[in-house]
N, C-alpha and C. Protein backbone atom coordinates (compact mmCIF):
# COMPACT_ATOMS: atom_id res chain seq x y z
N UNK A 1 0.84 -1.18 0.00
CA UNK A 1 0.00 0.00 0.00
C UNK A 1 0.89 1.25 0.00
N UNK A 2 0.88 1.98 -0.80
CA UNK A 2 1.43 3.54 -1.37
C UNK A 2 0.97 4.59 -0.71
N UNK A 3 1.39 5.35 0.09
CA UNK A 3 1.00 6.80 0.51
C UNK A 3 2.12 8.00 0.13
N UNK A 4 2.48 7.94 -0.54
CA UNK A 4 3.32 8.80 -1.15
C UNK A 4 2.87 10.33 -0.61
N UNK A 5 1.91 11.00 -0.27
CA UNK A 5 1.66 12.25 -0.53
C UNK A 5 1.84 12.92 0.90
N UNK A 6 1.46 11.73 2.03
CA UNK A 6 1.29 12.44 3.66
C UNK A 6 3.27 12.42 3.77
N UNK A 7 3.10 13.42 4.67
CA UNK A 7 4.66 13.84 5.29
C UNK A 7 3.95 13.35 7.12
N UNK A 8 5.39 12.69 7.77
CA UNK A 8 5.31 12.65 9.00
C UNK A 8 6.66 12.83 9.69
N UNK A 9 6.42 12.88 11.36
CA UNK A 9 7.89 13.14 11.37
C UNK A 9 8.49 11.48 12.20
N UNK A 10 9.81 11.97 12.01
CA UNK A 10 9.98 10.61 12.44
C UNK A 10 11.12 11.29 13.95
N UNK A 11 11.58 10.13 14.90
CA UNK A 11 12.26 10.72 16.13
C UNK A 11 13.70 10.15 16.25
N UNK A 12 14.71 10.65 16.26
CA UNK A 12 16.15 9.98 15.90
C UNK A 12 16.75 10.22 17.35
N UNK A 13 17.05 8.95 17.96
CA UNK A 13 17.89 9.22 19.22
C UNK A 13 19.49 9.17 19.02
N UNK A 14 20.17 9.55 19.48
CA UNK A 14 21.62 9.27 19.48
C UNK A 14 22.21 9.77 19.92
N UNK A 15 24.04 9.81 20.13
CA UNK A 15 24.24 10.52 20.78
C UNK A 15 25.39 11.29 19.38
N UNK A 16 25.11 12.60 20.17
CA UNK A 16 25.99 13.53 19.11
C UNK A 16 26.84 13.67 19.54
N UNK A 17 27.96 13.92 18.41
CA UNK A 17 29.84 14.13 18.70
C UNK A 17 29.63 15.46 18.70
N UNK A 18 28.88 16.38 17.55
CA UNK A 18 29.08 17.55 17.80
C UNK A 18 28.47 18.39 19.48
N UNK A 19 28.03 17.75 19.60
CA UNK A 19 27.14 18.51 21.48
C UNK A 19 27.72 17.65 22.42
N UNK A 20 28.61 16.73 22.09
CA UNK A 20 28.93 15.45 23.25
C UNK A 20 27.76 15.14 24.20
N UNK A 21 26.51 14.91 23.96
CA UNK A 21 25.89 14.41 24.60
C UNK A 21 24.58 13.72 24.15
N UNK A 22 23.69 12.81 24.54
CA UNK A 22 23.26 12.41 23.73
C UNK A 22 21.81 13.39 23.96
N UNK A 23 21.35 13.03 22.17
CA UNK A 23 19.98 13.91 21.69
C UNK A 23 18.84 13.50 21.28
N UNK A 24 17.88 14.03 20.64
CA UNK A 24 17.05 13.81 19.59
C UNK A 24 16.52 14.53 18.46
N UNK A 25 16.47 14.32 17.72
CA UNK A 25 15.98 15.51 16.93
C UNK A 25 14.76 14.31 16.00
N UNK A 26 14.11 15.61 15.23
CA UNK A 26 13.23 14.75 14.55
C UNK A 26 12.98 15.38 13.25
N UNK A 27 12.74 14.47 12.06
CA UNK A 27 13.08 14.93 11.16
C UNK A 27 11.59 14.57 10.40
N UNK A 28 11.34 15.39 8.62
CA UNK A 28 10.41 15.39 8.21
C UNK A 28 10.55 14.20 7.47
N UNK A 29 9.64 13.06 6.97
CA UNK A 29 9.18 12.33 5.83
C UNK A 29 8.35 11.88 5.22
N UNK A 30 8.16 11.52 4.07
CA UNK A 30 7.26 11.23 3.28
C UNK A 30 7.09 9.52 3.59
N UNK A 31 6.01 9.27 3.23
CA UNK A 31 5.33 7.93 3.80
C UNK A 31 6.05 7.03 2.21
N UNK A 32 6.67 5.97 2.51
CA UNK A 32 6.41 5.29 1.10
C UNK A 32 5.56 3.91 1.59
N UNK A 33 5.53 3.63 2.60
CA UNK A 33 4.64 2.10 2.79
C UNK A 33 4.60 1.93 4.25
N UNK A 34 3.49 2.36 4.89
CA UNK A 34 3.65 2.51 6.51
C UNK A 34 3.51 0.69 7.03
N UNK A 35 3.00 0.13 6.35
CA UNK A 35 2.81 -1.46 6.55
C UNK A 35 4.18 -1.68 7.31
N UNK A 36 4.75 -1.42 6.11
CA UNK A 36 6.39 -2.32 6.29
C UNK A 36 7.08 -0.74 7.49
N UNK A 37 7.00 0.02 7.50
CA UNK A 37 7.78 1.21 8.20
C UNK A 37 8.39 1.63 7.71
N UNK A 38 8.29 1.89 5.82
CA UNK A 38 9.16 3.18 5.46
C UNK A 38 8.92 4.07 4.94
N UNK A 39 9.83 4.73 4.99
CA UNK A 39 9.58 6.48 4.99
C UNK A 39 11.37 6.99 4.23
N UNK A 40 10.87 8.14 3.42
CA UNK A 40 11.61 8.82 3.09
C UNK A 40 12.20 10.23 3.69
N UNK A 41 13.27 10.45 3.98
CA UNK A 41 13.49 12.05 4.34
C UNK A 41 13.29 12.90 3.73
N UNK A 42 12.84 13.75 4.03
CA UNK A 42 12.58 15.04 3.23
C UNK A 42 13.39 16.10 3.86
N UNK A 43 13.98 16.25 5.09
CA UNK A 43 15.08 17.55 5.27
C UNK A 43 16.66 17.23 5.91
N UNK A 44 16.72 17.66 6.16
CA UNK A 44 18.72 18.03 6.24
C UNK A 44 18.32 17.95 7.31
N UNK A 45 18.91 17.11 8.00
CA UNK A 45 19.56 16.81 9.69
C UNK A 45 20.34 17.34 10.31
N UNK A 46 20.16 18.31 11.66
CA UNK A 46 21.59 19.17 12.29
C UNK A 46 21.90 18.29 12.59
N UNK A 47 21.73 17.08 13.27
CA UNK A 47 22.95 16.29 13.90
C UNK A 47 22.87 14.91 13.70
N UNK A 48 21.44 13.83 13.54
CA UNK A 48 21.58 13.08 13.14
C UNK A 48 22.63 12.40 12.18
N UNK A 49 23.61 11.20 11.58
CA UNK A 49 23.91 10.34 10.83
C UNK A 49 22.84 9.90 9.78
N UNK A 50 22.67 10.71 8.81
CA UNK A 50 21.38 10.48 7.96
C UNK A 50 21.43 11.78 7.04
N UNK A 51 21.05 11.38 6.05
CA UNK A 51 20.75 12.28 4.41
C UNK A 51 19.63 12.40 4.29
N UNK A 52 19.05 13.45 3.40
CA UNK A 52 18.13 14.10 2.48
C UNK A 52 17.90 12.61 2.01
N UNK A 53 16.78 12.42 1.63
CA UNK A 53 16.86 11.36 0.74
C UNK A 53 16.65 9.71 1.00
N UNK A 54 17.10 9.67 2.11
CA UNK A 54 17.63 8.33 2.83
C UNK A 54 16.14 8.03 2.89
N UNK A 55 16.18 6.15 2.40
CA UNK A 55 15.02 6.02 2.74
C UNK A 55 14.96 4.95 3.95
N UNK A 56 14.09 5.19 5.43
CA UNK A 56 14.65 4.48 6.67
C UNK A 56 13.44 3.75 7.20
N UNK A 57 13.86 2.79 7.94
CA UNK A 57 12.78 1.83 8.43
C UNK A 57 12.37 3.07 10.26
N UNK A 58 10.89 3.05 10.71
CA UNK A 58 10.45 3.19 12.10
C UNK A 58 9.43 2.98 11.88
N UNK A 59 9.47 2.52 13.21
CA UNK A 59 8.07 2.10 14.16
C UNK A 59 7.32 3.15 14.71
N UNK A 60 6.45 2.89 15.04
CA UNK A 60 6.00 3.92 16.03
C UNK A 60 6.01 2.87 17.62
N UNK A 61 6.32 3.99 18.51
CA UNK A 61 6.54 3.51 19.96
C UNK A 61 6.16 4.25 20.71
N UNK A 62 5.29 3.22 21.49
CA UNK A 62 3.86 3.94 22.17
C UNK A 62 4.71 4.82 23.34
N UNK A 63 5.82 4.91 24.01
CA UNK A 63 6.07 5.62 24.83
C UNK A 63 6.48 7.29 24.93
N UNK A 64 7.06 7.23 23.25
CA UNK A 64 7.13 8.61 22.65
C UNK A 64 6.09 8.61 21.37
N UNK A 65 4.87 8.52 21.74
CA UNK A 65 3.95 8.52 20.85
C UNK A 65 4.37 9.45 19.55
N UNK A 66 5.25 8.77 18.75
CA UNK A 66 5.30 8.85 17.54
C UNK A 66 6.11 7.71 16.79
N UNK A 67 6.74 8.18 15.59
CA UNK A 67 7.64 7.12 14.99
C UNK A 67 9.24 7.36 15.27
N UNK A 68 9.55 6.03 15.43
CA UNK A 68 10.81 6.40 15.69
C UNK A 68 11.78 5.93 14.92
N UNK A 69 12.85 6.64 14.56
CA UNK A 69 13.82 5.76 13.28
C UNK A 69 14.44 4.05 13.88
N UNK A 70 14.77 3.29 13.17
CA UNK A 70 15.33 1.67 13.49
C UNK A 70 16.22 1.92 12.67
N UNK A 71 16.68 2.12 11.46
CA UNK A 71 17.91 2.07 10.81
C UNK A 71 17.63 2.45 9.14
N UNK A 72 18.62 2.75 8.62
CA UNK A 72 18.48 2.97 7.13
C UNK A 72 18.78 2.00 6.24
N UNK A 73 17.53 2.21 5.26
CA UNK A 73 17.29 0.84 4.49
C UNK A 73 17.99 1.48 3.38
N UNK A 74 17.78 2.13 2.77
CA UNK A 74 18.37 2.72 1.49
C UNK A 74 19.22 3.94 1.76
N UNK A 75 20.43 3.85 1.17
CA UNK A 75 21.25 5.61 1.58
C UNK A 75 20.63 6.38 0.03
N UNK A 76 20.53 7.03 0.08
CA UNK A 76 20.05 8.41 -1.24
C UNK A 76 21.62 8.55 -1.84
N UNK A 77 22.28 8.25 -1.97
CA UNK A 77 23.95 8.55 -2.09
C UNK A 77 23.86 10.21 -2.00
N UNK A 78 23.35 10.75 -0.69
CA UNK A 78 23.71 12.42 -0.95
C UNK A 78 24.50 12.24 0.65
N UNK A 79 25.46 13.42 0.85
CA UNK A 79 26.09 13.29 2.03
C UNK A 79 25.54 14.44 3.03
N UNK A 80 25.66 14.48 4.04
CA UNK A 80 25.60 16.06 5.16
C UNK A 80 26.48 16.42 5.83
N UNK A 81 26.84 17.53 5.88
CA UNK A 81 27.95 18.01 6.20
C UNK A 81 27.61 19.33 7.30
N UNK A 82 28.36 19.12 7.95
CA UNK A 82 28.04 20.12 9.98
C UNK A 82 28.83 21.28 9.41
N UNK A 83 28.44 22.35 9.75
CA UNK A 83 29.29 23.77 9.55
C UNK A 83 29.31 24.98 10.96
N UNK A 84 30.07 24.38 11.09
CA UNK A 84 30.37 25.48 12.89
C UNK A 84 31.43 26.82 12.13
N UNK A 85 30.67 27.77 12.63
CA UNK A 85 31.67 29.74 12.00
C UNK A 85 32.08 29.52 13.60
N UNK A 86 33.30 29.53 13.11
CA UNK A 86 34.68 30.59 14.19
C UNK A 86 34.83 31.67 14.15
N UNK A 87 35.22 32.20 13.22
CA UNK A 87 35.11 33.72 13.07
C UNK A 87 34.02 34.57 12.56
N UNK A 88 33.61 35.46 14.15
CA UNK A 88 32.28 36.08 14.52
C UNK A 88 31.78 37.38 12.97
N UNK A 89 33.13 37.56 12.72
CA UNK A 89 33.35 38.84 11.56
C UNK A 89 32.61 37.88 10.26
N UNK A 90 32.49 36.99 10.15
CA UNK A 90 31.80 36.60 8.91
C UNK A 90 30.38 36.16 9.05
N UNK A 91 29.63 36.29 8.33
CA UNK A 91 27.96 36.35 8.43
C UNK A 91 27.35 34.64 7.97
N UNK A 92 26.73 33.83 8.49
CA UNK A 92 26.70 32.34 8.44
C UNK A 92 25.67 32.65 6.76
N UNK A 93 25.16 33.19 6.48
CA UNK A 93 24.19 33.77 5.49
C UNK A 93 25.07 33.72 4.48
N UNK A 94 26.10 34.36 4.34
CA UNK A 94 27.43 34.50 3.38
C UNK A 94 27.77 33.27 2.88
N UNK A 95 28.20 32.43 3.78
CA UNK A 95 28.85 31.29 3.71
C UNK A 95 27.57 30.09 3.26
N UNK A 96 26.57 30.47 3.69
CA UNK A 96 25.67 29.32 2.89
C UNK A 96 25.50 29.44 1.74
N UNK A 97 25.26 31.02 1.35
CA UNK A 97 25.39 31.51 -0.29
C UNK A 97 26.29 31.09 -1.41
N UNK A 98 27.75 30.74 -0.32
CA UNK A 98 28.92 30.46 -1.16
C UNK A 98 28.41 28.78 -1.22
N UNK A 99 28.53 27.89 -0.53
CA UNK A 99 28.07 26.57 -1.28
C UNK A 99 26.35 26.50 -1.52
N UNK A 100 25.86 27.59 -1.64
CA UNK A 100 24.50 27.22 -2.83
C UNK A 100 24.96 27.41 -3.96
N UNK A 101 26.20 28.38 -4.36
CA UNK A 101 26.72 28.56 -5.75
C UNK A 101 27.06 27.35 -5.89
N UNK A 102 27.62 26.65 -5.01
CA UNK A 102 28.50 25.43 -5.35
C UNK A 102 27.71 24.09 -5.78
N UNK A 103 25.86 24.69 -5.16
CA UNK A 103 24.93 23.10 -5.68
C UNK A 103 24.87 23.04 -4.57
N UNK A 104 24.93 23.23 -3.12
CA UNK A 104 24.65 22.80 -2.05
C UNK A 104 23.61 23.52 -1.50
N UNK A 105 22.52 22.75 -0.88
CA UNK A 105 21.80 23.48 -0.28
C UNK A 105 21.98 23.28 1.13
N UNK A 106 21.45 24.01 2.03
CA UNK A 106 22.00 24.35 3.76
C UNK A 106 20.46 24.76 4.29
N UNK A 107 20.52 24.55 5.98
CA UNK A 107 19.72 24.41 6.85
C UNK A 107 20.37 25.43 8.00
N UNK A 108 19.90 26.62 8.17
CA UNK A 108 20.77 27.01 9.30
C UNK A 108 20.02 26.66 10.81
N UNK A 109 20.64 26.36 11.42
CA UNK A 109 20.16 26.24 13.01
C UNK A 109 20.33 27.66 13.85
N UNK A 110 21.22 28.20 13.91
CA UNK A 110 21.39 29.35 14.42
C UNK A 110 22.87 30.23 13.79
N UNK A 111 23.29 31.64 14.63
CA UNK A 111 24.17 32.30 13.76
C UNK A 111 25.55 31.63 13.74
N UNK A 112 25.41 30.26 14.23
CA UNK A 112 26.68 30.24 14.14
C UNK A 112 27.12 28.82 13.53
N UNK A 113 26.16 27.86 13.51
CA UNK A 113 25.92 26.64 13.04
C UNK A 113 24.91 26.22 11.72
N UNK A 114 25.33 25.66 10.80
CA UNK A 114 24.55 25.29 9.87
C UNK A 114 24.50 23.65 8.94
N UNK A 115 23.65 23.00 8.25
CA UNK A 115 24.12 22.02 7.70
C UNK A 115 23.98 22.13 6.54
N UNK A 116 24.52 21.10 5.59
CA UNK A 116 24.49 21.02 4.10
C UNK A 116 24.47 20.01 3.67
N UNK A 117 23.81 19.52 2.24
CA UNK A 117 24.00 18.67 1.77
C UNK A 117 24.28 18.85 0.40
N UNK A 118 25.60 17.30 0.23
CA UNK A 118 25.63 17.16 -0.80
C UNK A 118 24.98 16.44 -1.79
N UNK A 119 24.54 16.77 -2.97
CA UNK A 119 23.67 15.77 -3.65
C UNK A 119 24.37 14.83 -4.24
N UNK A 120 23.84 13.78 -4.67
CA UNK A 120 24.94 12.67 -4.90
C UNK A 120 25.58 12.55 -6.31
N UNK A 121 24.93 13.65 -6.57
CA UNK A 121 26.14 13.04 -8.74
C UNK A 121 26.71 14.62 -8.31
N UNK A 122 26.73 15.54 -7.29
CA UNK A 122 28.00 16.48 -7.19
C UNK A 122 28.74 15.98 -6.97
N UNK A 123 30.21 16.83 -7.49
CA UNK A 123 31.55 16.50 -7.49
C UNK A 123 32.07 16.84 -5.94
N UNK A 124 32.35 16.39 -4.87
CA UNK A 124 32.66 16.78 -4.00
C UNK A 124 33.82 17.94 -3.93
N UNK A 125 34.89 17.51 -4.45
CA UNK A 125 36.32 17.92 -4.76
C UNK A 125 35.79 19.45 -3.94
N UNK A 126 35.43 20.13 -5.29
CA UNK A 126 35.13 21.18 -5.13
C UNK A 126 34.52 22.18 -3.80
N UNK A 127 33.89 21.46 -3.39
CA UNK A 127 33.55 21.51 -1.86
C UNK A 127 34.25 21.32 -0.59
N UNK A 128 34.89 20.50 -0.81
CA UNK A 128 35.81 19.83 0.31
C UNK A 128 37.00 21.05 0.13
N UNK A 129 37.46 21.29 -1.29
CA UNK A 129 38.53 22.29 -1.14
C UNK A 129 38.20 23.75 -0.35
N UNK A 130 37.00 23.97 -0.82
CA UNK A 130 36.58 24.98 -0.11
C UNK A 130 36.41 25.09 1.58
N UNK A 131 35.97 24.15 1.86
CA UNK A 131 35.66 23.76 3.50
C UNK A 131 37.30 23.86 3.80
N UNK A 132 37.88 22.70 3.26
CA UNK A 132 39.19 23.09 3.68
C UNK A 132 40.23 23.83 4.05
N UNK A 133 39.81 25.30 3.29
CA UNK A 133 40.28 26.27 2.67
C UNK A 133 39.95 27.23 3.81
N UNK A 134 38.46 27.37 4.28
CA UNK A 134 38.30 27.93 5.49
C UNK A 134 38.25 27.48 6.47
N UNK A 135 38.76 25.92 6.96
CA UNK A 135 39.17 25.50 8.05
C UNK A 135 40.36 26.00 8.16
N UNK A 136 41.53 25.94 7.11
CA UNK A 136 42.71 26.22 7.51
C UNK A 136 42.74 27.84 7.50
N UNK A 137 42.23 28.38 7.89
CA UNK A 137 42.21 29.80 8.18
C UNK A 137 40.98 30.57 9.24
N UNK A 138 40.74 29.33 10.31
CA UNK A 138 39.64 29.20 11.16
C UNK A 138 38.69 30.07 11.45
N UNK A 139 38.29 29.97 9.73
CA UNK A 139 36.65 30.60 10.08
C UNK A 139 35.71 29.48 9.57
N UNK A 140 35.64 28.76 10.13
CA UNK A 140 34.85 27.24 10.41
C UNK A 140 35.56 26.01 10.34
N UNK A 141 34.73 25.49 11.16
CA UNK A 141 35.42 23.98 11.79
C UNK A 141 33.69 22.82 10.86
N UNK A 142 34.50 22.00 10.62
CA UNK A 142 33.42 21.25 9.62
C UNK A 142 33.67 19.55 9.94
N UNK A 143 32.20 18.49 9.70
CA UNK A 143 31.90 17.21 9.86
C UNK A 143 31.48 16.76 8.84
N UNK A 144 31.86 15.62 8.81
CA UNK A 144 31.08 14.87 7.57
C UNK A 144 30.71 13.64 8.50
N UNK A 145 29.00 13.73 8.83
CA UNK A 145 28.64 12.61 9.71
C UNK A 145 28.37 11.60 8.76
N UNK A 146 27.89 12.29 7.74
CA UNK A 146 27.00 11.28 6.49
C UNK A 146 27.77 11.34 5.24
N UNK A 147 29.10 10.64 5.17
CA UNK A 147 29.67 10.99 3.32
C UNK A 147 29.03 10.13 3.02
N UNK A 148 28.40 10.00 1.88
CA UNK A 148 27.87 8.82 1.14
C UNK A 148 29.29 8.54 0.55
N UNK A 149 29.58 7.05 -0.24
CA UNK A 149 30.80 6.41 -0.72
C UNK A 149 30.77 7.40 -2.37
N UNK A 150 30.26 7.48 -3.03
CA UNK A 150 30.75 8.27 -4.05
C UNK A 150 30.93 9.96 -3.59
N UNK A 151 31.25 10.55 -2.29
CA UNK A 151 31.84 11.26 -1.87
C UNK A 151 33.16 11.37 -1.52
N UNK A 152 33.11 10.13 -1.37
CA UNK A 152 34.63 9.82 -0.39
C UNK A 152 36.31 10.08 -1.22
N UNK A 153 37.17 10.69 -0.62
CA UNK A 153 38.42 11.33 -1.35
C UNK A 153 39.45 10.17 -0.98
């Protein structure tokens, strides 16, 4: 049975490297077959291990009355990438602008943290040099929780 059209959210426990402690966050998806428990993502994760795209098995569990993620059945081959600004003099707005030129789209959480993803037939290179480029001149410190394998250098 197909429900393609309803969005729900789903509840991701874990513990994060970036906050050292453990979290939850919850993310949006599209229904592809609630029988079996899957669901597609539909947004960019601040901290979860998980992609745009990814399509993941949950349950729902009566104690946090909703659904909760069990694991990923399909990766989307797109990656996400954590973006922490060090230096206060640059505007997080700026810097998302610079990898939307690049094909990336971004999620900001607040002024100083943001995420991104890569889609999966982008060339990473290009990205990574850049991240690189302003790590080594510490105006951001950067994660790759989620490379998909045709990311990988």
């Amino acid at each position: 049975m197909e429900e393609k059209d309803s969005s729900v959210k789903i509840l991701f426990r874990f513990f994060s490297t970036v906050l050292n402690e453990s979290t939850v966050e919850t993310l949006w998806a599209t229904v592809i077959n609630s029988e079996e428990g899957l669901y597609k993502l539909d947004n960019i994760p601040f901290y979860a291990s998980v992609s745009c795209g990814d399509i993941v098995l949950a349950a729902f569990d009566e104690s946090e009355n909703m659904l909760v993620y069990k694991e990923t059945i399909i990766h989307s081959g797109n990656s996400t990438i954590q973006v922490i600004l060090n230096d206060k003099s640059f505007i997080i707005n700026d810097l998302r602008d610079l990898f939307n030129a690049l094909g990336c789209e971004s999620e900001k959480f607040n002024a100083d943290y943001f995420v991104m993803e890569i889609p999966a037939a982008l060339d990473y290179n290009p990205i990574r040099e850049r991240l690189l480029e302003l790590e080594e001149n510490n105006i951001i410190t950067y994660a790759e929780p989620n490379l998909s394998k045709n990311h990988w250098y």
